[in-house]
C-alpha atoms as a PDB file:
ATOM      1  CA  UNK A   1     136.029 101.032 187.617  1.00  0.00           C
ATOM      2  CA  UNK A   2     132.877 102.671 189.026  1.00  0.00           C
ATOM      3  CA  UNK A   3     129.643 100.703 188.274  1.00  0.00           C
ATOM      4  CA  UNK A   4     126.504 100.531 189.702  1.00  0.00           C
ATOM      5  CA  UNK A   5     126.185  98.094 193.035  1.00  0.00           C
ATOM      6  CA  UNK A   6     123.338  96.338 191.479  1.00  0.00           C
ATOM      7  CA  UNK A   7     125.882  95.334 188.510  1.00  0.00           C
ATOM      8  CA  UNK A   8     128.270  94.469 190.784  1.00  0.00           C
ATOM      9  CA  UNK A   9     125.616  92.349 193.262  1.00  0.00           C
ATOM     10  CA  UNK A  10     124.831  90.917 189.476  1.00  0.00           C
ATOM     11  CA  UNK A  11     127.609  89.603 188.323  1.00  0.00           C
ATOM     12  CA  UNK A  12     128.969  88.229 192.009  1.00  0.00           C
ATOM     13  CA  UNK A  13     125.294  86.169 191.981  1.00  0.00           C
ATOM     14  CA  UNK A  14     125.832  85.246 188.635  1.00  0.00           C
ATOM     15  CA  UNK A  15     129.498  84.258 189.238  1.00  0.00           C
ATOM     16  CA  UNK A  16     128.212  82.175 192.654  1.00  0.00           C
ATOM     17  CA  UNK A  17     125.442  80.487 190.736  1.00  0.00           C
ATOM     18  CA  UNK A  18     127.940  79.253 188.064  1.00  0.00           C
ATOM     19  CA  UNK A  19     130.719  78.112 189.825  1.00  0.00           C
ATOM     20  CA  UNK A  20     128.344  76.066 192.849  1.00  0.00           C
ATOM     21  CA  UNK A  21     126.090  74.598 190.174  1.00  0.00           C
ATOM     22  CA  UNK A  22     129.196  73.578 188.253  1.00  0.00           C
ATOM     23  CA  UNK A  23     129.809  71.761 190.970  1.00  0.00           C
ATOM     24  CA  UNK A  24     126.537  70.333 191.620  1.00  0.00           C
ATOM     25  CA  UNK A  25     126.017  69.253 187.848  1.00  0.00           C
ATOM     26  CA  UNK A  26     129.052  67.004 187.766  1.00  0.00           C
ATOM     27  CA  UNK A  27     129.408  65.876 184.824  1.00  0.00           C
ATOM     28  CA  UNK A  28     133.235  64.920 184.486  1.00  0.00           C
ATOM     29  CA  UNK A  29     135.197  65.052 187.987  1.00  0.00           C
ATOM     30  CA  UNK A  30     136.907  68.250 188.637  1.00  0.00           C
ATOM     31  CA  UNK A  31     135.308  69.880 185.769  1.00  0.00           C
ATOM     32  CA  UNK A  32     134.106  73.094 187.437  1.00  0.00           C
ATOM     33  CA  UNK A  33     133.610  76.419 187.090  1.00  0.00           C
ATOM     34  CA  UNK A  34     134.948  77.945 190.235  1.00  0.00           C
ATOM     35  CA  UNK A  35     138.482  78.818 190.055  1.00  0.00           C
ATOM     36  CA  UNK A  36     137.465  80.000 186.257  1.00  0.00           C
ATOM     37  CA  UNK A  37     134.707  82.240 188.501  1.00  0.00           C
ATOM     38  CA  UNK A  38     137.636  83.341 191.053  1.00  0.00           C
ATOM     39  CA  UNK A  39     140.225  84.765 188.327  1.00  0.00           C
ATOM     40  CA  UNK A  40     137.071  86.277 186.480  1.00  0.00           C
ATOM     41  CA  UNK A  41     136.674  87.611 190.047  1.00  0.00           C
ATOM     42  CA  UNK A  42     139.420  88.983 191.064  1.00  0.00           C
ATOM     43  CA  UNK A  43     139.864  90.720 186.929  1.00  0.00           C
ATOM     44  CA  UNK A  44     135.952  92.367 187.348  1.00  0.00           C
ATOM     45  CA  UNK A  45     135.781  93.209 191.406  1.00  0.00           C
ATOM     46  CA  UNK A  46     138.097  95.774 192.232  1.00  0.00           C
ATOM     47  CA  UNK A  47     138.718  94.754 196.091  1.00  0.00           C
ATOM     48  CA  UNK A  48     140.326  91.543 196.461  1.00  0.00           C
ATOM     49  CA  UNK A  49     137.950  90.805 199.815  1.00  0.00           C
ATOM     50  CA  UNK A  50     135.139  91.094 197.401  1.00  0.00           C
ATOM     51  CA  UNK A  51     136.728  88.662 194.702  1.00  0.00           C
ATOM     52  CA  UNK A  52     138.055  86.183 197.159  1.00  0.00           C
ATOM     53  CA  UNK A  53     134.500  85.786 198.450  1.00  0.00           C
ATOM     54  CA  UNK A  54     133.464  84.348 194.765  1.00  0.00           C
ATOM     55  CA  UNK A  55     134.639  80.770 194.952  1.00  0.00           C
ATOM     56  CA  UNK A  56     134.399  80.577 199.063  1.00  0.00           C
ATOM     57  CA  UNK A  57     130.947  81.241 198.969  1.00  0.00           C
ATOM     58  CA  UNK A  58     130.750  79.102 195.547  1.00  0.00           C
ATOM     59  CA  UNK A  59     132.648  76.683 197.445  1.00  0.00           C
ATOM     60  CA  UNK A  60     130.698  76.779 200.976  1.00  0.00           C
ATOM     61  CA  UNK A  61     127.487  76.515 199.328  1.00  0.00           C
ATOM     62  CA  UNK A  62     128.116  73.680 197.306  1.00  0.00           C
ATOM     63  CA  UNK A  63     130.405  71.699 199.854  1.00  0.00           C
ATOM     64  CA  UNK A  64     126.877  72.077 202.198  1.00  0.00           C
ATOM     65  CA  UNK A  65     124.975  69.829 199.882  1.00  0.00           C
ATOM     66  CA  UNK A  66     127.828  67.636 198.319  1.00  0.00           C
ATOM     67  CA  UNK A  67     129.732  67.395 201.642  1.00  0.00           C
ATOM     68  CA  UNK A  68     132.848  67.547 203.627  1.00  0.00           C
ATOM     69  CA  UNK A  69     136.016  65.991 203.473  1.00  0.00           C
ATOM     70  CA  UNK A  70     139.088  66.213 205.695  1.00  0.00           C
ATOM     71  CA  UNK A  71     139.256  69.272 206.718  1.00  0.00           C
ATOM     72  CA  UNK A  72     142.555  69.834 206.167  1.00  0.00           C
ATOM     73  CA  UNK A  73     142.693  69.318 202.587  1.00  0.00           C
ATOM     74  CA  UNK A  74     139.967  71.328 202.475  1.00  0.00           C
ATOM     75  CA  UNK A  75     141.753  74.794 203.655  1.00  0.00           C
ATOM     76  CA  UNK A  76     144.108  73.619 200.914  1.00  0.00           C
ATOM     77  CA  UNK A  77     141.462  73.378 198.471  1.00  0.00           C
ATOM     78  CA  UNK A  78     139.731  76.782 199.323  1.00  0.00           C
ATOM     79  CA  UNK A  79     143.500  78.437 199.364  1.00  0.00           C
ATOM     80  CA  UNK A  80     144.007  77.503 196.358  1.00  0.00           C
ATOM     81  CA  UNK A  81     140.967  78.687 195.292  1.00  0.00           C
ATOM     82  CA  UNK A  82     142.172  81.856 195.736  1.00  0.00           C
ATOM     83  CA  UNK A  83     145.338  81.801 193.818  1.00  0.00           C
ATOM     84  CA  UNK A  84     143.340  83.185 190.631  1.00  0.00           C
ATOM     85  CA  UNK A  85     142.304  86.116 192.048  1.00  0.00           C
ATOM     86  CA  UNK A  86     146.339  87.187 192.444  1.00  0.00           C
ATOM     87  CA  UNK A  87     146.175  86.849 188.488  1.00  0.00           C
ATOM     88  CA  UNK A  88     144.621  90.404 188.396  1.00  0.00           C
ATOM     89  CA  UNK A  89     147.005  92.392 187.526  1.00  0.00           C
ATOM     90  CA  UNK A  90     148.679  89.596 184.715  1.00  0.00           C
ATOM     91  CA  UNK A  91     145.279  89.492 183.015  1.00  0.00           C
ATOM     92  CA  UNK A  92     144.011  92.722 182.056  1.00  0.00           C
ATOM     93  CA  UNK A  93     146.149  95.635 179.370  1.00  0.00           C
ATOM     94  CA  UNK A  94     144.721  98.962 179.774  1.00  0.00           C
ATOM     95  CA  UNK A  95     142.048  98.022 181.635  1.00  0.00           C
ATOM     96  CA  UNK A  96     140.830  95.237 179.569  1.00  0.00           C
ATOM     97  CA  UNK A  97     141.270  91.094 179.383  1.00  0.00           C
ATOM     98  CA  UNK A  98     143.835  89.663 177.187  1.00  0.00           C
ATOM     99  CA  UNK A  99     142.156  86.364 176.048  1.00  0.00           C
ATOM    100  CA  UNK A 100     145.204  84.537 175.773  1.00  0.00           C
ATOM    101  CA  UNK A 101     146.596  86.002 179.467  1.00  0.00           C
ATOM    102  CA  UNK A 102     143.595  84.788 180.837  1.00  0.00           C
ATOM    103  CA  UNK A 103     143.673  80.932 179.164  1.00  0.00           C
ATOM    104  CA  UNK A 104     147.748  81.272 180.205  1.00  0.00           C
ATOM    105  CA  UNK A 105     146.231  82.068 184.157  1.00  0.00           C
ATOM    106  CA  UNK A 106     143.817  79.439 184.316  1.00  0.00           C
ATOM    107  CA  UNK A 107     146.527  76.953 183.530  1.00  0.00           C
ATOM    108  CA  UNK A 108     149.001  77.759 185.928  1.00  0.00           C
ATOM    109  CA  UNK A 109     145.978  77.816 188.151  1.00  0.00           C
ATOM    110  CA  UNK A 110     144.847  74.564 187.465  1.00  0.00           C
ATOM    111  CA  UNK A 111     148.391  73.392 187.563  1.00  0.00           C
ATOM    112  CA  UNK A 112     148.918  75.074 191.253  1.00  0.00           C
ATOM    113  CA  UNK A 113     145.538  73.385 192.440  1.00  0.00           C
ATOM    114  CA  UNK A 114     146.653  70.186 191.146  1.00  0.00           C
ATOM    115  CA  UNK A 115     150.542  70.217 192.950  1.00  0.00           C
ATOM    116  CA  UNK A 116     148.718  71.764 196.149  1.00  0.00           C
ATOM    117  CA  UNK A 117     145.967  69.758 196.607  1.00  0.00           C
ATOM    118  CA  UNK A 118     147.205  66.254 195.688  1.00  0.00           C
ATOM    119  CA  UNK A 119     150.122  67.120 197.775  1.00  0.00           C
ATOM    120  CA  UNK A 120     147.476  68.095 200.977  1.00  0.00           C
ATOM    121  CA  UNK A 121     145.778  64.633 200.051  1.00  0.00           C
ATOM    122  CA  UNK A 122     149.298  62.681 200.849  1.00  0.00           C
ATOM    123  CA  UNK A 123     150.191  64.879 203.683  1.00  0.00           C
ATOM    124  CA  UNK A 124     146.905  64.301 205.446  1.00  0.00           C
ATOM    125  CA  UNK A 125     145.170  61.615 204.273  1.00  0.00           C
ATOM    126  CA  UNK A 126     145.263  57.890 205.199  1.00  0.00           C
ATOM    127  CA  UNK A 127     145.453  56.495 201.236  1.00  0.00           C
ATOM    128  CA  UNK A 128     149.431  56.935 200.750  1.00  0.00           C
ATOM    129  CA  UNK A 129     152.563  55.934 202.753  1.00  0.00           C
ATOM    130  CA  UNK A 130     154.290  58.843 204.037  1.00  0.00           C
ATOM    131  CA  UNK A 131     157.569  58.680 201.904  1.00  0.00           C
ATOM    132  CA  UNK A 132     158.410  59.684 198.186  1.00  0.00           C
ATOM    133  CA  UNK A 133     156.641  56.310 197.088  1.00  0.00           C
ATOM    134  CA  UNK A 134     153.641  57.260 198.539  1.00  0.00           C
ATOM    135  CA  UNK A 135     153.608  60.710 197.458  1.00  0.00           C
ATOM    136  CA  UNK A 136     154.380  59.264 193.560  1.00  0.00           C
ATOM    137  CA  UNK A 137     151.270  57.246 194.002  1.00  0.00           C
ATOM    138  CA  UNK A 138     149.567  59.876 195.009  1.00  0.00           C
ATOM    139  CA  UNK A 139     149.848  62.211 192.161  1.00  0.00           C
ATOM    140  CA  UNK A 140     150.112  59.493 189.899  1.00  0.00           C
ATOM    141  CA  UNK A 141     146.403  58.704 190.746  1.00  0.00           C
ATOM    142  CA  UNK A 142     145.396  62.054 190.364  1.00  0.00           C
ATOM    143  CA  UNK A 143     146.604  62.881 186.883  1.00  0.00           C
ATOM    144  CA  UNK A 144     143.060  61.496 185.355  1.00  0.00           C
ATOM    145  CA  UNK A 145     141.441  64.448 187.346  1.00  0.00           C
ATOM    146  CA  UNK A 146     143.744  67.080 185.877  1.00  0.00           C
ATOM    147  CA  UNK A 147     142.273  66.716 182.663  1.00  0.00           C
ATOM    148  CA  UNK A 148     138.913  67.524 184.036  1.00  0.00           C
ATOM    149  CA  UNK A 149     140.372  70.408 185.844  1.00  0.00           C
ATOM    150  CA  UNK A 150     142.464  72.389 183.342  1.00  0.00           C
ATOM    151  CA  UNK A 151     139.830  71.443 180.473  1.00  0.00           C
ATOM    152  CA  UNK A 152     137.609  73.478 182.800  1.00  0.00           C
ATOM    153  CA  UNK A 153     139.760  76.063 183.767  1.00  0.00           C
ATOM    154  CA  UNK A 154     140.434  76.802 179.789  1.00  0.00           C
ATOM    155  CA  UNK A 155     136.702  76.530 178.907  1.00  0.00           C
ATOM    156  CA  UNK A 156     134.834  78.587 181.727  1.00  0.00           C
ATOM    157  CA  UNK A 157     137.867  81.594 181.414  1.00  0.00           C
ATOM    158  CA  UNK A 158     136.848  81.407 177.561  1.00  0.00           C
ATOM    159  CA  UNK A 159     133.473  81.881 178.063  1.00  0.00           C
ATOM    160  CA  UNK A 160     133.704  83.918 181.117  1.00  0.00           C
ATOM    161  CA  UNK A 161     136.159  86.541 179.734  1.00  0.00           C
ATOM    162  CA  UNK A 162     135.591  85.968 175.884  1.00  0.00           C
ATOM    163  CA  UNK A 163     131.517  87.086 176.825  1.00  0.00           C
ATOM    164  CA  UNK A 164     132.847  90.260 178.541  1.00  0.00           C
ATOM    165  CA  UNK A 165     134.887  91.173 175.924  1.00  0.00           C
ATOM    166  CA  UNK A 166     131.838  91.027 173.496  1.00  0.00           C
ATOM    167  CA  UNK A 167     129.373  92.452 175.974  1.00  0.00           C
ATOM    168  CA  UNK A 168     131.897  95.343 176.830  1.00  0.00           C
ATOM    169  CA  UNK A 169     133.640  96.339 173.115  1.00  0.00           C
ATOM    170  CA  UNK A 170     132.760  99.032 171.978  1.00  0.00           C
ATOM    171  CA  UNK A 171     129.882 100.136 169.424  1.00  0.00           C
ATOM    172  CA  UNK A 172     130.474 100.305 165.614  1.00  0.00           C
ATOM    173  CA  UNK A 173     130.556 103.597 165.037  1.00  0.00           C
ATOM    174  CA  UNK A 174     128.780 104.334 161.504  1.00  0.00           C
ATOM    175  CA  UNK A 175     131.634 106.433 158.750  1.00  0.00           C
ATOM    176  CA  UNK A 176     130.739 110.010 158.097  1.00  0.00           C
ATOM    177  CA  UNK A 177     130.344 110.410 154.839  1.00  0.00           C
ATOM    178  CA  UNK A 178     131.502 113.804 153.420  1.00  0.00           C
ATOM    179  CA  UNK A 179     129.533 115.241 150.436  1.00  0.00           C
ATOM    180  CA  UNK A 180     131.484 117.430 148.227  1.00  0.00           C
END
């Protein structure tokens, strides 16, 4: 879809802004905005580069004042950051969001950054014995942050494609009324 750059340079800000101050703000752990931002992305954008750089940049400029971790498990983290914007293509009928696609998206996303992630953590990481007890422990510990995750997912895609659909549908049209 042709539209203005300025709406474009808009909505990426906008999408930035909400998915590093999710970040910043929080208030539950893992309850974020940014892979909610990066399927919104990669639905609204229509080059991938541009829509990939959503939650990367969200990501960079948030990790710069919360900090680094192994760096590792953080190139899984940012892959799998981009695993929404695939979800173009899944989301959208004629052009438009389907609500319920998009909810569907975010929770195989969250469910993707869960298995990927916790599985970088036990791959990498010093916490867990390298074996299949290890790797139990390891996931078993992270199913508390799951709930922050996919609550997230589910309620930033609601907002985030539930306000385009109102900003975007389109106007009442009044009835002509025919006098005979």
């Amino acid at each position: 879809m042709n539209r203005p750059l300025w709406i474009n340079a808009l909505v990426f800000s906008g999408l930035v802004a909400l998915g590093a101050g999710s970040r910043l703000v929080g208030a539950e752990p893992n309850f974020a905005a940014v892979a909610a931002v990066a399927l919104f992305a990669g639905f609204f954008f229509s080059g991938r580069l541009v829509a990939a750089a959503v939650p990367l940049c969200a990501m960079l400029f948030s990790d710069a004042l919360i900090g680094w971790h192994e760096p590792r498990v953080m190139a899984v983290v940012y892959a799998s950051l981009l695993i929404p914007v695939l979800f173009r293509s899944h989301i959208a009928s004629a052009g438009r969001p389907v609500l319920w696609r998009s909810l569907g998206a975010a929770a195989i996303c969250s469910l993707a950054f869960f298995l990927l992630t916790n599985f970088a953590v036990w791959a990498f990481g010093p916490l867990y014995t390298s074996d299949a007890s290890g790797l139990a422990r390891c996931f078993a510990a992270a199913v508390p942050f799951l709930r922050g995750t996919l609550a997230s997912d589910l309620v930033f895609s609601a907002l985030l494609f539930g306000g385009y659909l109102l900003l975007t549908r389109p106007a009442a049209r009044p009835a002509v009324v025919a006098i005979a």
